[in-house]
Protein backbone atom coordinates (compact mmCIF):
# COMPACT_ATOMS: atom_id res chain seq x y z
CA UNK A 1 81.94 83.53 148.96
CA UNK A 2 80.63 82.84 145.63
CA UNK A 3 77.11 82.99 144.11
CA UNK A 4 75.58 81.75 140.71
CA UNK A 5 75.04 84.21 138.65
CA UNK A 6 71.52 84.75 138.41
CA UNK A 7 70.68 84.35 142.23
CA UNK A 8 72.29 87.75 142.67
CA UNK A 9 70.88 89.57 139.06
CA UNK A 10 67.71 87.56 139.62
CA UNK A 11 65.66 89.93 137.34
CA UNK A 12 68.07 90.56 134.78
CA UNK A 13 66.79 89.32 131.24
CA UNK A 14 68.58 88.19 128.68
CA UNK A 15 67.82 86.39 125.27
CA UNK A 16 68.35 82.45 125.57
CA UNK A 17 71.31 81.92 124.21
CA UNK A 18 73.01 84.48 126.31
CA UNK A 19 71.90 82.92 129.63
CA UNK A 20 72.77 79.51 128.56
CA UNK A 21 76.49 80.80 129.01
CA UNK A 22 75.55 82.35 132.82
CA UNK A 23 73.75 79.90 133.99
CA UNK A 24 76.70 78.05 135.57
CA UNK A 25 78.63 80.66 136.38
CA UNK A 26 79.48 82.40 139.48
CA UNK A 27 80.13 85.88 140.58
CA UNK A 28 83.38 86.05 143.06
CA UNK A 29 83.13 89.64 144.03
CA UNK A 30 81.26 92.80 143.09
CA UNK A 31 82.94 96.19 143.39
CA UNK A 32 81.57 99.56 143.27
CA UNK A 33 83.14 102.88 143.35
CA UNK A 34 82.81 105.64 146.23
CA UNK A 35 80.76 107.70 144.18
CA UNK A 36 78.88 104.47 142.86
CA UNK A 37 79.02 105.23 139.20
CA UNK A 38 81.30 102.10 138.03
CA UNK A 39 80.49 98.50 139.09
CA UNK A 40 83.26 96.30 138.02
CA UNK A 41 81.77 92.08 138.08
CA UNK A 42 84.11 89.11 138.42
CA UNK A 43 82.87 86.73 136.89
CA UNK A 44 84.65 82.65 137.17
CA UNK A 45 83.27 79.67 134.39
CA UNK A 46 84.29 76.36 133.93
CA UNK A 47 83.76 77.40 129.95
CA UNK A 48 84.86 79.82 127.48
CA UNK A 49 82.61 82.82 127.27
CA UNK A 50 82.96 84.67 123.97
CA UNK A 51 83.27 88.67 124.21
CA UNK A 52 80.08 89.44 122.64
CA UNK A 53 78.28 87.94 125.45
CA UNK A 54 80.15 90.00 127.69
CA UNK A 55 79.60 93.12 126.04
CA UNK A 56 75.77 92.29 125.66
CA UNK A 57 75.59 91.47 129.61
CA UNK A 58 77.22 94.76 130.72
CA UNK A 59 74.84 96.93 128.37
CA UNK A 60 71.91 95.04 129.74
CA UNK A 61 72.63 95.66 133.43
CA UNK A 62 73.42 99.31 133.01
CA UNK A 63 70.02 99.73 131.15
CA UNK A 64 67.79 97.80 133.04
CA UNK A 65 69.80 97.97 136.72
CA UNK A 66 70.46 101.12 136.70
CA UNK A 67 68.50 103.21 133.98
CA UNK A 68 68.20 105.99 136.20
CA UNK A 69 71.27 105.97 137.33
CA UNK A 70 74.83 106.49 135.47
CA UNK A 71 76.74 103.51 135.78
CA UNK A 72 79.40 101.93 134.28
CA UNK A 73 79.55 98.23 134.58
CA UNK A 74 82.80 95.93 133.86
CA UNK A 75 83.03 92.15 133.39
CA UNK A 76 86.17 90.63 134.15
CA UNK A 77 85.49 87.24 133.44
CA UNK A 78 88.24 84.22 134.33
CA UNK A 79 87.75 80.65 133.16
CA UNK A 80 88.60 77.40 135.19
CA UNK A 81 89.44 75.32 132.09
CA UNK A 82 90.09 71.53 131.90
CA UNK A 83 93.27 70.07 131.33
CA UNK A 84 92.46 69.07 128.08
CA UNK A 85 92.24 73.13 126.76
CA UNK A 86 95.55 74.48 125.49
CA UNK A 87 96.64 77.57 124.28
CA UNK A 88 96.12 76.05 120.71
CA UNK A 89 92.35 74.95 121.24
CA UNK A 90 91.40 77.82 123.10
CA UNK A 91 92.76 79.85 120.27
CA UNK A 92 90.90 78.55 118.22
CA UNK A 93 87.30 78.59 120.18
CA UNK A 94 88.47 82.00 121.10
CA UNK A 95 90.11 84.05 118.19
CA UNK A 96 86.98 86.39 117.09
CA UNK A 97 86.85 87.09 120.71
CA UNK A 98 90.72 88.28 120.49
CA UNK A 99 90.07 90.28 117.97
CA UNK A 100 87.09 92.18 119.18
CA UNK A 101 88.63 93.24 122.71
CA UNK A 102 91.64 94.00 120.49
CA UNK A 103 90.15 96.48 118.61
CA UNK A 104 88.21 98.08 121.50
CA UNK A 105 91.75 98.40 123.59
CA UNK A 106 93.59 100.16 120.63
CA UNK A 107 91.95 99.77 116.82
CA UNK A 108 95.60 99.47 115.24
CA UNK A 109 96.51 95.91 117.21
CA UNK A 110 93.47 94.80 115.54
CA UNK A 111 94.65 95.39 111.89
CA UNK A 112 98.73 93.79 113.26
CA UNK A 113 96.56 90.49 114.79
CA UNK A 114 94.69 90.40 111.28
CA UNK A 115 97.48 90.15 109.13
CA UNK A 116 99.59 88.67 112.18
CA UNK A 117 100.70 84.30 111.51
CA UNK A 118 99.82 82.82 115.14
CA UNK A 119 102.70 80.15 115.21
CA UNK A 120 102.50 76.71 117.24
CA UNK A 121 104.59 74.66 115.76
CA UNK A 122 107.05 74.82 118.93
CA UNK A 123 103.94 72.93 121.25
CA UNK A 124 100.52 73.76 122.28
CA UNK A 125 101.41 75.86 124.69
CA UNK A 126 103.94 77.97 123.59
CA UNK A 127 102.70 80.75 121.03
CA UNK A 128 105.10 82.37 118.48
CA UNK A 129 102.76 85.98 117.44
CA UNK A 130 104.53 86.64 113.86
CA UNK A 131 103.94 90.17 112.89
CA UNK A 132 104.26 92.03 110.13
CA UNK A 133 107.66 93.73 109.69
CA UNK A 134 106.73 97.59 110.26
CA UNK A 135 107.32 100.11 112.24
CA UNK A 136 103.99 100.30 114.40
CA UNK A 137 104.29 96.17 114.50
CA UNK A 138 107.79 96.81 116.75
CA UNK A 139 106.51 99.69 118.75
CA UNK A 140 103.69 98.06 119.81
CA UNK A 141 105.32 94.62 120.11
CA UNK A 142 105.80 94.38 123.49
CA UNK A 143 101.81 95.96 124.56
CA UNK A 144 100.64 93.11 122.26
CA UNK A 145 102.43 90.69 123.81
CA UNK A 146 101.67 91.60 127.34
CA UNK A 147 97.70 91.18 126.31
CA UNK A 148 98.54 87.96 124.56
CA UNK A 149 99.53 86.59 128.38
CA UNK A 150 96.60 88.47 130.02
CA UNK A 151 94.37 86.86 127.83
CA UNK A 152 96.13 82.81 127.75
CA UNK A 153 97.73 83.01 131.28
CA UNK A 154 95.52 85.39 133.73
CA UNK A 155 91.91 84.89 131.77
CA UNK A 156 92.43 81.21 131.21
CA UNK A 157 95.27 80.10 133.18
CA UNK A 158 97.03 78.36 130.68
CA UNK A 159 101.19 78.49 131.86
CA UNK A 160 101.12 79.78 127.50
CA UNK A 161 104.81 80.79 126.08
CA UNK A 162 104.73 83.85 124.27
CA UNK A 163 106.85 85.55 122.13
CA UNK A 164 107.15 87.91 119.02
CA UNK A 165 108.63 87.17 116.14
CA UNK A 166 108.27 89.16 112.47
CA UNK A 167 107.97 88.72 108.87
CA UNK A 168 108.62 90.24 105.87
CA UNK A 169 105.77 92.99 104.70
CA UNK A 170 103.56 91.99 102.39
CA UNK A 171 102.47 94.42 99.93
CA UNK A 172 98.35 94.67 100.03
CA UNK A 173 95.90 96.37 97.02
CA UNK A 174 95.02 99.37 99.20
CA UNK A 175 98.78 100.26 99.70
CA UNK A 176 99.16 99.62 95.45
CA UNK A 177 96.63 101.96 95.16
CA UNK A 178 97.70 104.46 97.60
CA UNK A 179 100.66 104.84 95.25
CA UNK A 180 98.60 104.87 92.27
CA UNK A 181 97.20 107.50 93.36
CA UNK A 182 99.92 109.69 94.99
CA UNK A 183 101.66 109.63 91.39
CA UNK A 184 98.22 110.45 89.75
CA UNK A 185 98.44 113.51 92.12
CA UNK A 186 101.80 114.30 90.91
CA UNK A 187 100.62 114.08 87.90
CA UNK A 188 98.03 116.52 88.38
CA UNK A 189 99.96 119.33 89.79
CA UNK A 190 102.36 118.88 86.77
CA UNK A 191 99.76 119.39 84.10
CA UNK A 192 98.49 122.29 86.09
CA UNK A 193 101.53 123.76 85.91
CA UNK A 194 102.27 123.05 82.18
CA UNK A 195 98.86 124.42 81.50
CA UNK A 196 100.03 127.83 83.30
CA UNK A 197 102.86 128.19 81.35
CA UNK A 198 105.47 127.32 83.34
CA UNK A 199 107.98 124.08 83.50
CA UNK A 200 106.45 120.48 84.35
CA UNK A 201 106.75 119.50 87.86
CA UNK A 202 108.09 115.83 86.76
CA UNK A 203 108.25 114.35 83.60
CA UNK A 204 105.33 111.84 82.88
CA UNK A 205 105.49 111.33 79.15
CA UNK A 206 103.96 108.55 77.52
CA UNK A 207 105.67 105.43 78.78
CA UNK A 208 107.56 106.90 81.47
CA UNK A 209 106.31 104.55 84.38
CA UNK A 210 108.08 106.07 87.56
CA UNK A 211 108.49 105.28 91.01
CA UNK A 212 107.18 106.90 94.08
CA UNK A 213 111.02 107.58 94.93
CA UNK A 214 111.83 108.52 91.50
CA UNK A 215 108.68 111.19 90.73
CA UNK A 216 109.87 112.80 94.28
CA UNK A 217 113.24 113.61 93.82
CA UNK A 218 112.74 115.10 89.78
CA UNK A 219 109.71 117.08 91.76
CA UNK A 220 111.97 118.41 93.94
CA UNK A 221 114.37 118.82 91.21
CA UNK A 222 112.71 121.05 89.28
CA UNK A 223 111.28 123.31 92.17
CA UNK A 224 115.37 124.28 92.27
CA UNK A 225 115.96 124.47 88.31
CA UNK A 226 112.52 126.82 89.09
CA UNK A 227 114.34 128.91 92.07
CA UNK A 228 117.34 129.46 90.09
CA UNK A 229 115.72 130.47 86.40
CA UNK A 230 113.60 133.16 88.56
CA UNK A 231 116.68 134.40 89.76
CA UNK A 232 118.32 134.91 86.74
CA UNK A 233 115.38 136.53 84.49
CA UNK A 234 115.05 138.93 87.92
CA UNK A 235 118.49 140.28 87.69
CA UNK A 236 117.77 140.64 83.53
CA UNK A 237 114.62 142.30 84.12
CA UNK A 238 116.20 144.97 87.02
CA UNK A 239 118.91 145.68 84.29
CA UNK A 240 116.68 146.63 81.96
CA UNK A 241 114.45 148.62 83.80
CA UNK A 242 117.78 150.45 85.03
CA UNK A 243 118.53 151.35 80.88
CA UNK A 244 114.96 152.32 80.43
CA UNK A 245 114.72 154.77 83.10
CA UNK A 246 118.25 156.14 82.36
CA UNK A 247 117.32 156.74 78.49
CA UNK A 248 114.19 158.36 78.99
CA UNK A 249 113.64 161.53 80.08
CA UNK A 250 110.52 162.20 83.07
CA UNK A 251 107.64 164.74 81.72
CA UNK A 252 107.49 167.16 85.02
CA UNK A 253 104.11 167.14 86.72
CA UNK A 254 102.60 170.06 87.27
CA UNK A 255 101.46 171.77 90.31
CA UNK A 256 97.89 172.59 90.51
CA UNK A 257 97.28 175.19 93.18
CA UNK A 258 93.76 173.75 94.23
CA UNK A 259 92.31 175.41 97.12
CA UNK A 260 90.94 172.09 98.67
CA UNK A 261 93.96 170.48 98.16
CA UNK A 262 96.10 173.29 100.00
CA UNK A 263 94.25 173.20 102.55
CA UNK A 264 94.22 169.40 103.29
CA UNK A 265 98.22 169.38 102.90
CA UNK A 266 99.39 169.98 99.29
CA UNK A 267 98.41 166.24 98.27
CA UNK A 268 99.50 165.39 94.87
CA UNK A 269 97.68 163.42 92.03
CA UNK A 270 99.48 161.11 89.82
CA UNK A 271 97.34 159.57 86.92
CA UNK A 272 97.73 155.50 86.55
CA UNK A 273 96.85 154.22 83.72
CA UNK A 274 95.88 149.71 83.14
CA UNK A 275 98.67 147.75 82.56
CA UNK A 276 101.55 150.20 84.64
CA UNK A 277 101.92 147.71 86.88
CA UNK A 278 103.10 144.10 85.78
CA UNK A 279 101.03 140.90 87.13
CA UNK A 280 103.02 138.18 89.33
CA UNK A 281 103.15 135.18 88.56
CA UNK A 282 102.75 132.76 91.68
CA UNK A 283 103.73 129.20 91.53
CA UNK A 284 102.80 126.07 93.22
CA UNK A 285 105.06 125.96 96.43
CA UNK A 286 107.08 123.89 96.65
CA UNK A 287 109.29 122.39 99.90
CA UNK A 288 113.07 121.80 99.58
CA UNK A 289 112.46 118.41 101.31
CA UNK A 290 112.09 115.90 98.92
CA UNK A 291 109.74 113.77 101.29
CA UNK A 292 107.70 116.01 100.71
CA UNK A 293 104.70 115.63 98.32
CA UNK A 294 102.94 118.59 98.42
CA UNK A 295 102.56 121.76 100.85
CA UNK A 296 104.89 122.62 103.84
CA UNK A 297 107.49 120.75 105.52
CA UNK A 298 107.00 120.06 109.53
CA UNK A 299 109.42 122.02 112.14
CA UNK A 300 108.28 120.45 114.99
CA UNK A 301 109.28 117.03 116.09
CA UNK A 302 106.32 114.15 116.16
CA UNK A 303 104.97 113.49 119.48
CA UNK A 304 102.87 109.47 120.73
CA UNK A 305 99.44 109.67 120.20
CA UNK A 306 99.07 109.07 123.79
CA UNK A 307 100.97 111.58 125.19
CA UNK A 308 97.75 114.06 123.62
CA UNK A 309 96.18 115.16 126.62
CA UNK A 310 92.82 117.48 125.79
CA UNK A 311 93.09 120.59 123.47
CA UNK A 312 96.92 121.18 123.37
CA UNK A 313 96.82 122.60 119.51
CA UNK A 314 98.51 121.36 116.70
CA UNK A 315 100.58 118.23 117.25
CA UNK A 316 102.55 116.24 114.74
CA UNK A 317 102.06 112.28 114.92
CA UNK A 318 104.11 109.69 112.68
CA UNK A 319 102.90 106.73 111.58
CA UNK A 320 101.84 104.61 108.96
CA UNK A 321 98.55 104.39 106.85
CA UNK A 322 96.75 101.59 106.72
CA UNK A 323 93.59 102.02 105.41
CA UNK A 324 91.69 105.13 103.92
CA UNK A 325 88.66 105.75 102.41
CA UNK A 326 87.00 108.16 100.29
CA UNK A 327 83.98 110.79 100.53
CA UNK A 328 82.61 113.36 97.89
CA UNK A 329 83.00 116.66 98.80
């Protein structure tokens, strides 16, 4: 049997314009756990409830119902809506409220919904979801979709069509400047190595504008014209070493009969001098894989995001970025 809200959370309080939205509707069930630390609330209205009012009514009843207790409270609300709602008007009452429980279920179907075309041209009731043509849009095509029905057939009982369809990319400011800046970091590494003497990375002279794809593969490039010219002065530099030591004749090192010394084993004392020993030169390493930018390749194959359970080490994820931001360090 059902009750009004507020004859069974009689001393709840809430602001005004919070319990205007509760004050017709009715609780159909309450359900607690066995150890009685989640309460989950259905709730049924005859009107659309926005998200924000449920959020604010489950963080009011955990604080003041049970502040001394720990308690997680859920509202799964359900809405008896007129026949003159469709999938199109509640939409539109309803969208900010999409979003939200979007981003609280998994943040990246809220930035797919944002730049997402909601299509319903085919009727009221029947909902094309465009999405952006990526990767992450078709892998998570299908979870999307199944929330899109939750929310338009099981929250508000609307008999909604849905299905996916997807549109060409488009091409935003942060991802420009993304690539800005991953060829200003090419850049970089190439004047750092000009500046040590050695060959430039990738050529970047003044009006050579290139590509992402382009500065990659002359990076890569040159890492092997590096390999190979290291090779080469190596086997020059062995040779003559060889000569030298052949040509010159070794001054013999005396034995100093040193009591100490005789006694500890005979050790024997050679006399360095600065400079014997030549300096290496270490370069910026480089991978063979042209993907890559800058550091090491990864050996390991990439794993889902939710198949991380707790502190299993490093992992390798793929994906796409779409967003960053940046800090001083």
């Amino acid at each position: 049997m059902s009750h009004k809200f507020f004859e069974v959370f009689a001393q709840l309080k809430l602001n005004d314009n919070d319990r205007v939205y509760l004050e017709e509707t009715m609780i159909d069930r309450l359900v607690s756990s066995s150890h009685r630390d989640r309460l989950q609330i259905y709730l049924s209205s005859n009107h659309i409830i926005g998200k924000s009012v449920i959020y604010t009514l489950e963080k009011e009843i955990e604080r003041q119902m049970f502040e001394t207790a720990a308690c997680k409270v859920k509202v799964i609300e359900k809405f008896n809506l007129s026949e003159g709602y469709s999938a199109r008007t509640v939409f539109g009452e309803y969208k900010d409220s999409i979003f939200a429980e979007a981003s609280k279920l998994n943040p990246a179907w809220s930035d797919l919904l944002k730049h997402a075309d909601f299509d319903f041209s085919q009727g009221d009731n029947n909902l094309t979801l465009i999405l952006e043509d990526r990767f992450i849009a078709r892998d998570m095509a299908e979870d999307i979709l199944d929330y899109m029905d939750h929310v338009f057939n099981g929250r508000c009982a609307l008999g909604c069509g849905i299905k996916a369809d997807y549109k060409k990319k488009e091409v935003r400011k942060s991802v420009i400047h993304a690539n800005e800046r991953m060829l200003e970091e090419i850049r970089k590494i190439s004047d750092a190595a000009a500046l040590a003497g050695k060959d430039e990375f990738v050529n970047t002279g003044e009006g050579a504008a290139l590509k992402g794809e382009e500065a990659l593969e002359q990076y890569a490039k040159s890492g092997q014209d590096r390999q190979a010219g290291k090779a080469v002065a190596g086997q020059k530099s062995d040779g003559a070493q060889e000569d030298k030591s052949k040509s010159e004749k070794k001054a013999p090192v005396e034995k100093k009969a040193d009591k100490t010394a005789s006694q500890s084993g005979n050790y024997k004392k050679f006399d360095v001098k600065k400079g014997d020993f030549p300096r290496r030169n270490y370069g910026v390493k480089q991978s063979s894989n042209p993907d890559v930018i800058f550091g090491n390749d990864f050996t390991d194959g990439p794993m889902k995001i939710c198949d991380i359970d707790g502190d299993i080490g490093v992992v390798t994820i793929r994906g796409q970025v779409v967003g960053y931001e940046e800090r001083d360090t």
